[in-house]
C-alpha atoms as a PDB file:
ATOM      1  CA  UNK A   1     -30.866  64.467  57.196  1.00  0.00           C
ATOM      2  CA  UNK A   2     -27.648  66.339  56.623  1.00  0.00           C
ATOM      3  CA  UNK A   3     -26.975  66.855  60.497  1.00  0.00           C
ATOM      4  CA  UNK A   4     -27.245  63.260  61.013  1.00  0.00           C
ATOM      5  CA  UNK A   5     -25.184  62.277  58.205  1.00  0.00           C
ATOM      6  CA  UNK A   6     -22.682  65.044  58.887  1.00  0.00           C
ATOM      7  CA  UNK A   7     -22.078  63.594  62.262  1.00  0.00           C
ATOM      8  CA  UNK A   8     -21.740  60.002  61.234  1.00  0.00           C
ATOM      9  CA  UNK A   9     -18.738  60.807  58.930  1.00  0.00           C
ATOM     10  CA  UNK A  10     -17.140  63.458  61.190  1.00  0.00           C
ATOM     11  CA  UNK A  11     -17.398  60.546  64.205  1.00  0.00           C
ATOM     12  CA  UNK A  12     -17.084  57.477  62.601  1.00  0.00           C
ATOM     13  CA  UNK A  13     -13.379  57.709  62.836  1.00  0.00           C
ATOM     14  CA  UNK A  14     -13.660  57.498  66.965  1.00  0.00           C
ATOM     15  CA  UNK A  15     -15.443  54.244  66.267  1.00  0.00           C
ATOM     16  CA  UNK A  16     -12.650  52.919  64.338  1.00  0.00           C
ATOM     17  CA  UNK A  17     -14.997  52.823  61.287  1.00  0.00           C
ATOM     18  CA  UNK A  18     -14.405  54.143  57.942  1.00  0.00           C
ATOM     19  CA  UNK A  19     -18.081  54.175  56.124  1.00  0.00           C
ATOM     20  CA  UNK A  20     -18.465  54.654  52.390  1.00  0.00           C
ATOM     21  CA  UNK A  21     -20.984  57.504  50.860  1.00  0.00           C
ATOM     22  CA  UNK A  22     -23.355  54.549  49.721  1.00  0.00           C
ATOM     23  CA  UNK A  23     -23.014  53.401  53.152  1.00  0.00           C
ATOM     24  CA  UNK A  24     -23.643  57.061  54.790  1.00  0.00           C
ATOM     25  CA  UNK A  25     -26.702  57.487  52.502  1.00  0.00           C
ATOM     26  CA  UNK A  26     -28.534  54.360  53.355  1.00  0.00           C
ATOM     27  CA  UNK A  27     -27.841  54.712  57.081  1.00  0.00           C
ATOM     28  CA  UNK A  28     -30.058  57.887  56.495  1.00  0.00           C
ATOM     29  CA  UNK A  29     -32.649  56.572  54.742  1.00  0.00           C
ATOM     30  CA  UNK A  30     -32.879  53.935  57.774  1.00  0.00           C
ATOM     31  CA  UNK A  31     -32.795  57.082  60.127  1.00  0.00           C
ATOM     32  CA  UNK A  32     -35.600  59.386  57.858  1.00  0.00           C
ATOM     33  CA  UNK A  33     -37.803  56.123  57.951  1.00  0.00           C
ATOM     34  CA  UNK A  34     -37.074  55.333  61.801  1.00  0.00           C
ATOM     35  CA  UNK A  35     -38.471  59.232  62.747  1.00  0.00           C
ATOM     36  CA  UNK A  36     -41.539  59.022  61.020  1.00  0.00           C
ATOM     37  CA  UNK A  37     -42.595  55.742  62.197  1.00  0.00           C
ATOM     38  CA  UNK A  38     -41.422  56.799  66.022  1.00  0.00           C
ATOM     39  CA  UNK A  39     -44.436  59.207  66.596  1.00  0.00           C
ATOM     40  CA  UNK A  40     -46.744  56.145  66.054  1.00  0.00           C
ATOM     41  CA  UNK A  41     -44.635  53.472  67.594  1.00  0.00           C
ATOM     42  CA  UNK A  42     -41.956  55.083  70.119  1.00  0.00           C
ATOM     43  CA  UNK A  43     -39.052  53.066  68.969  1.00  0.00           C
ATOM     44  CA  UNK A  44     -36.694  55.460  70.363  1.00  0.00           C
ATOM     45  CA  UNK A  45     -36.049  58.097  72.775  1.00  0.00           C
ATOM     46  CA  UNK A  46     -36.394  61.554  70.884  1.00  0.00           C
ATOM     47  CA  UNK A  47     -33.034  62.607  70.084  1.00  0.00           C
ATOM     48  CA  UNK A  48     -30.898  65.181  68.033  1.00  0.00           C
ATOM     49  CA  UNK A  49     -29.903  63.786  64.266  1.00  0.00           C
ATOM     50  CA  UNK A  50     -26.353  64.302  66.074  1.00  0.00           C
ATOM     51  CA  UNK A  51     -27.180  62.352  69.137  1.00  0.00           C
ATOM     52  CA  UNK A  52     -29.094  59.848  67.067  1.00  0.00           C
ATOM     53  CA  UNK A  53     -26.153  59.230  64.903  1.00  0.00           C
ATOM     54  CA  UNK A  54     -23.348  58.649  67.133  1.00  0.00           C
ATOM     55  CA  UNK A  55     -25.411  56.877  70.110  1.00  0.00           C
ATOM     56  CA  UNK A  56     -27.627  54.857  67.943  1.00  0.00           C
ATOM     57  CA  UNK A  57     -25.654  54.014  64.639  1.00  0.00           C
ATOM     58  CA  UNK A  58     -22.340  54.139  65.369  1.00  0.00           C
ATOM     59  CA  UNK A  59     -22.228  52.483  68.396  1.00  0.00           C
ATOM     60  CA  UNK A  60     -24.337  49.677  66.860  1.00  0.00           C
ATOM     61  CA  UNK A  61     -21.606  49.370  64.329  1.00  0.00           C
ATOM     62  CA  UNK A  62     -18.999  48.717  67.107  1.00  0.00           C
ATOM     63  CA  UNK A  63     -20.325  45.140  66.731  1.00  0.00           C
ATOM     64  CA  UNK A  64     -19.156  44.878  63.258  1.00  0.00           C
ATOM     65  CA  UNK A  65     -15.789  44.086  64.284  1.00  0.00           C
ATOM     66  CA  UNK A  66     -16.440  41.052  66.210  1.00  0.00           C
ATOM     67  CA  UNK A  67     -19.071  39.461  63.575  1.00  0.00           C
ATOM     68  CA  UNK A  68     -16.474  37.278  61.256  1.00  0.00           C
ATOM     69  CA  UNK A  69     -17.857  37.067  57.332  1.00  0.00           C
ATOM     70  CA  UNK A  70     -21.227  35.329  57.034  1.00  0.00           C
ATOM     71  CA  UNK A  71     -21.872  35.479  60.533  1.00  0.00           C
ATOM     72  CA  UNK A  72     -25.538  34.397  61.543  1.00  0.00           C
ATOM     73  CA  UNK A  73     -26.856  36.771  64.570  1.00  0.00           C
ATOM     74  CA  UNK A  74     -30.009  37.207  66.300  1.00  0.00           C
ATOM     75  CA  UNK A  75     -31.185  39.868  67.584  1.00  0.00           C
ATOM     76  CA  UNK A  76     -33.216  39.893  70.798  1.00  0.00           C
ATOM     77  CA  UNK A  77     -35.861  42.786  70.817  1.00  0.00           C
ATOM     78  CA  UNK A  78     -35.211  44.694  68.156  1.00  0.00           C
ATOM     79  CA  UNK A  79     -37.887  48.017  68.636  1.00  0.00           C
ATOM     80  CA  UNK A  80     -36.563  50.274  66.005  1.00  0.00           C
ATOM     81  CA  UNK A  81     -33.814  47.668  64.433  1.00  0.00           C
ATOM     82  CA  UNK A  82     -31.088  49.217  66.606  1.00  0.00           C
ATOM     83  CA  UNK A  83     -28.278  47.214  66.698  1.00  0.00           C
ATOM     84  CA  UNK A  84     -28.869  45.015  63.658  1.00  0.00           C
ATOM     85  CA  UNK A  85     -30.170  47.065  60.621  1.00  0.00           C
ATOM     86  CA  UNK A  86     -27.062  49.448  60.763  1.00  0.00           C
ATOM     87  CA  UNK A  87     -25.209  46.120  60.688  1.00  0.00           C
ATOM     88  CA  UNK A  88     -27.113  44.438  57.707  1.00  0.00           C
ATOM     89  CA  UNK A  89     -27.443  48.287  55.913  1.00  0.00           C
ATOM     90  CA  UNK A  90     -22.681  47.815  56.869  1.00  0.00           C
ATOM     91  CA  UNK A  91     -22.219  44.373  55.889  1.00  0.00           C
ATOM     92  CA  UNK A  92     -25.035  42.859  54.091  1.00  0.00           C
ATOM     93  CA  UNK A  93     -22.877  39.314  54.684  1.00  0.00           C
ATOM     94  CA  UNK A  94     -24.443  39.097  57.578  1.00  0.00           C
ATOM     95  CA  UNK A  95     -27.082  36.423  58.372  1.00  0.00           C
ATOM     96  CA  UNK A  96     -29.679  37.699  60.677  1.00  0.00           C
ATOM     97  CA  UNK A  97     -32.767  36.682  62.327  1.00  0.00           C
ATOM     98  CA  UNK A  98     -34.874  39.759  64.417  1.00  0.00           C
ATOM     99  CA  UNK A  99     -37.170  38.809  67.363  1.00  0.00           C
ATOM    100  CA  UNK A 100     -39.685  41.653  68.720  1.00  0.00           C
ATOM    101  CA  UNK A 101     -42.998  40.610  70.921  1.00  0.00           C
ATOM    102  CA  UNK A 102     -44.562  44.005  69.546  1.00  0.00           C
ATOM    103  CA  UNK A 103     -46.611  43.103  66.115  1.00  0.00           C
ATOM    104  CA  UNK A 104     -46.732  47.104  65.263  1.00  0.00           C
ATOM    105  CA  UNK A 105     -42.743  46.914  65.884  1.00  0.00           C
ATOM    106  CA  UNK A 106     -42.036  44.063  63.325  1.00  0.00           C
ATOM    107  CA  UNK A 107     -44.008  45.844  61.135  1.00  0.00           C
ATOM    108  CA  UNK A 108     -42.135  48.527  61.015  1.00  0.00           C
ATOM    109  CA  UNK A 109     -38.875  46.220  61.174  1.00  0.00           C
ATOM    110  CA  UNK A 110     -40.397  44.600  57.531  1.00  0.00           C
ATOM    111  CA  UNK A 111     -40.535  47.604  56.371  1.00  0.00           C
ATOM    112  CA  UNK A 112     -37.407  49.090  57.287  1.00  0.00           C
ATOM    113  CA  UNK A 113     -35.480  45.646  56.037  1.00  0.00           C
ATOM    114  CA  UNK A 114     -37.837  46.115  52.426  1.00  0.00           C
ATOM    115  CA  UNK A 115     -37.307  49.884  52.092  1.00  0.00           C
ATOM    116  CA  UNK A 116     -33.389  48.986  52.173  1.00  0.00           C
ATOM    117  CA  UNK A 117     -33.137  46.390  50.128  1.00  0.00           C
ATOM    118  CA  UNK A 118     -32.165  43.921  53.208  1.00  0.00           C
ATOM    119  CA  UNK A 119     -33.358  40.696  54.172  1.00  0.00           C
ATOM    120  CA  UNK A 120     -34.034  39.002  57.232  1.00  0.00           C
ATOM    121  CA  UNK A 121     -36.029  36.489  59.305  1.00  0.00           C
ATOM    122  CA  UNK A 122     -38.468  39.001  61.442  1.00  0.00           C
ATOM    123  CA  UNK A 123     -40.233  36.729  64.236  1.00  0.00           C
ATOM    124  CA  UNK A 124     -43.254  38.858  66.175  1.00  0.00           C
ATOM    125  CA  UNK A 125     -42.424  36.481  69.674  1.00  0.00           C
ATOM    126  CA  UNK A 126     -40.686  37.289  72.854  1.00  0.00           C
ATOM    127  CA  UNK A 127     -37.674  35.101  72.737  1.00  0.00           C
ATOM    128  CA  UNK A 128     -38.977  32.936  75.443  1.00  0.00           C
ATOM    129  CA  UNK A 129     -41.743  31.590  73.442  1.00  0.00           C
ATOM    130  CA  UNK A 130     -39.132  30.555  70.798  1.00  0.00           C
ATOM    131  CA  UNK A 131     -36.159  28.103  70.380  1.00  0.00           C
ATOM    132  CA  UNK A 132     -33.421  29.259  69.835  1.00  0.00           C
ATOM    133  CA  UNK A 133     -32.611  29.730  66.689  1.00  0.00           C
ATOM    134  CA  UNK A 134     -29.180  28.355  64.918  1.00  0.00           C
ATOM    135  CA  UNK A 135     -26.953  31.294  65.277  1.00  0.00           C
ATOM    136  CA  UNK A 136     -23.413  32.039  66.389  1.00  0.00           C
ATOM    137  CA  UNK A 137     -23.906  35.163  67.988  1.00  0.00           C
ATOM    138  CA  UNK A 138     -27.010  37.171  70.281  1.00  0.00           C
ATOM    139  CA  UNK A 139     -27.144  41.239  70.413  1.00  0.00           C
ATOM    140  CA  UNK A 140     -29.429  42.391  72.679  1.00  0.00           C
ATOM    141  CA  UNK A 141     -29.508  46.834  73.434  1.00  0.00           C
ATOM    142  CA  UNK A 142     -32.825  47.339  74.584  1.00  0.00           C
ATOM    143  CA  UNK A 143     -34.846  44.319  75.450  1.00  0.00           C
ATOM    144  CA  UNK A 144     -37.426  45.331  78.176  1.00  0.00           C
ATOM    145  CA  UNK A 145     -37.376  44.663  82.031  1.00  0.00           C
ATOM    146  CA  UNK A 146     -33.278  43.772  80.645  1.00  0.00           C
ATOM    147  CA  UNK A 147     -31.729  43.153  83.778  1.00  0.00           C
ATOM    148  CA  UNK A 148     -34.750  40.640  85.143  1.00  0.00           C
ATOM    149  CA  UNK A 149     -34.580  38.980  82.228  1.00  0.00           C
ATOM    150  CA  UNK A 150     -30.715  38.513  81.451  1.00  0.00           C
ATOM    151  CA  UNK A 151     -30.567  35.105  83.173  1.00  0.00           C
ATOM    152  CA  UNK A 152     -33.041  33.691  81.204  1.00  0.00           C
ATOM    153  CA  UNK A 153     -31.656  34.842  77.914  1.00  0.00           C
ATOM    154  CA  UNK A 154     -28.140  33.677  78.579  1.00  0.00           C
ATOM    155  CA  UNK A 155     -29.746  29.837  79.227  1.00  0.00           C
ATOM    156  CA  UNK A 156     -31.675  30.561  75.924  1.00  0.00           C
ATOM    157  CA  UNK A 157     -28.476  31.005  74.728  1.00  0.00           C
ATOM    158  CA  UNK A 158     -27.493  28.374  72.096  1.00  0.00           C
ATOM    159  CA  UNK A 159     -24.340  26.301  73.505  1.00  0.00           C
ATOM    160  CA  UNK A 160     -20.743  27.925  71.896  1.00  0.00           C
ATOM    161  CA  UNK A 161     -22.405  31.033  70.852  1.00  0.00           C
ATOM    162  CA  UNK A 162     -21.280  34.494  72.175  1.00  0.00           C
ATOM    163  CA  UNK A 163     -23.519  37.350  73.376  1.00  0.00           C
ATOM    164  CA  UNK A 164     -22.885  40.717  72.868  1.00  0.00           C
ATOM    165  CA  UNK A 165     -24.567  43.288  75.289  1.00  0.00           C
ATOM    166  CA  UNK A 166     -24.644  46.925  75.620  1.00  0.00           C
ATOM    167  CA  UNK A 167     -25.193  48.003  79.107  1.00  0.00           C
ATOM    168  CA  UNK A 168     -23.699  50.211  81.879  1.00  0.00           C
ATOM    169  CA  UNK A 169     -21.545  49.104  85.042  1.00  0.00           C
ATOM    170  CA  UNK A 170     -24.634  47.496  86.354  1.00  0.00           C
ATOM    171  CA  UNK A 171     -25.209  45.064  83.708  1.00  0.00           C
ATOM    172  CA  UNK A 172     -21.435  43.653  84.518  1.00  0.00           C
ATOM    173  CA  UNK A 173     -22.427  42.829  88.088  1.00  0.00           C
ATOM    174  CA  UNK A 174     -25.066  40.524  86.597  1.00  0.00           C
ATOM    175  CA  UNK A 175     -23.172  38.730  84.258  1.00  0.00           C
ATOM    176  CA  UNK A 176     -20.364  37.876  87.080  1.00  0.00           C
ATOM    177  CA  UNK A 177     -18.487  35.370  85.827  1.00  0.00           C
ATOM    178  CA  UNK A 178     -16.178  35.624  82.688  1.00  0.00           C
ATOM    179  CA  UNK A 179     -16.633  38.226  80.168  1.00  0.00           C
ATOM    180  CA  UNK A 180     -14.934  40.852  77.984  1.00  0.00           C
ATOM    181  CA  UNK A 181     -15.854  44.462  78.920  1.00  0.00           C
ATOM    182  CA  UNK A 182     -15.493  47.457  76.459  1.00  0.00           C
ATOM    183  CA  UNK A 183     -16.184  51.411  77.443  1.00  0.00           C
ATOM    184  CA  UNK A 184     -18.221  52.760  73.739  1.00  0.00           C
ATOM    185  CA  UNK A 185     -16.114  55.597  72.213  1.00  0.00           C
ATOM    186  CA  UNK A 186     -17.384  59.079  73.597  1.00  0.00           C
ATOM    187  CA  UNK A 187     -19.153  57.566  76.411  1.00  0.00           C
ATOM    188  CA  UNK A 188     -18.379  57.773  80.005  1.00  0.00           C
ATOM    189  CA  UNK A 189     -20.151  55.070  81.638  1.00  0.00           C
ATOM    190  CA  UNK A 190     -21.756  52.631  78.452  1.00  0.00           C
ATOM    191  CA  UNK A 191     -20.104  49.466  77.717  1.00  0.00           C
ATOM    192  CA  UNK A 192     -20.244  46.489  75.322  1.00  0.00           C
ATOM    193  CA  UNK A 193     -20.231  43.226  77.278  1.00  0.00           C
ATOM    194  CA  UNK A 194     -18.906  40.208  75.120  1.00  0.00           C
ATOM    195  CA  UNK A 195     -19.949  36.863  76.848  1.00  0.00           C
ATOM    196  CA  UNK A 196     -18.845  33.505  75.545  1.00  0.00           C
ATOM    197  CA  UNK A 197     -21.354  30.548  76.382  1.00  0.00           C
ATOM    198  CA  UNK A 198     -20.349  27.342  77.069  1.00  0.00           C
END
């Protein structure tokens, strides 16, 4: 637990983020939960605390500063509640409904949201099988089979809402069209894609 918190306040300041102690503490209690469940449930790649902190948590924190006060997000296939429970554990302003087809997942994601004192609407669907629900933004990191399914989720879109993605190069070739495109502090090649939909 110390590596991981160690990290997230000597690299926070490369994400332009400036996290209280509070804060720091809950973020690992989200990541000492997250690592026992994982064994059982593979939400994430097995990582270092170090690795775990800066690629998983702070980058999913990046999104803070384009989700105004109050701002109602869903987030499409949520696994181990990476991007959106860093964001609700951050700013618990934040309005947010989590979709994940895996039952055992959005078990865990209940838990996770209970253990921390966070709430949020946890729907056990893939997004297709659901309408969309009346938000003003969509994060998606690590929906399966992501690429195949991009088109579909930017027509599930709701109308004026903006997505924001996390991808590589390849994931701006599919968007085409308009977009904002933003390289992740201390990555080379990982990107956040902002998308406005008409």
């Amino acid at each position: 637990m110390y590596r991981f918190e160690q990290s997230l306040v000597t690299n926070m300041g490369n994400f332009g983020l400036e996290l209280s102690s509070e804060t720091v503490t809950q973020l690992g209690t989200f990541y000492s939960l997250l690592t026992r469940w994982n064994e059982r449930l593979h939400l994430v790649a097995p990582c270092s605390p170090e690795e775990f902190a800066v690629r998983h948590v702070l980058e999913s924190l990046l999104l803070l500063k384009y989700l105004p006060q109050g701002a109602k997000v869903a987030d499409v296939g949520s696994g181990g509640g990476l991007p959106i429970i860093p964001c609700l554990i951050a700013r618990p302003d934040l309005e947010a409904t989590l979709i994940e087809s895996s039952q055992k997942k959005a078990v865990f994601l209940r838990e996770a949201l209970n253990t921390l004192g966070r709430s949020a609407v946890v729907l056990a669907r893939r997004f297709e099988e659901l309408p969309p629900p009346p938000v003003s933004f969509i994060i998606c990191s690590a929906l399966d089979r992501f690429r195949q399914r991009l088109p579909e989720l930017i027509r599930w879109t709701p109308t004026g809402s903006t997505l924001l993605l996390f991808g590589g190069e390849a994931l701006g070739e599919e968007l085409g069209g308009k977009f904002e495109k933003h390289l992740i502090p201390l990555s080379d090649r990982r990107f956040l894609f902002i998308l406005a939909t008409d």
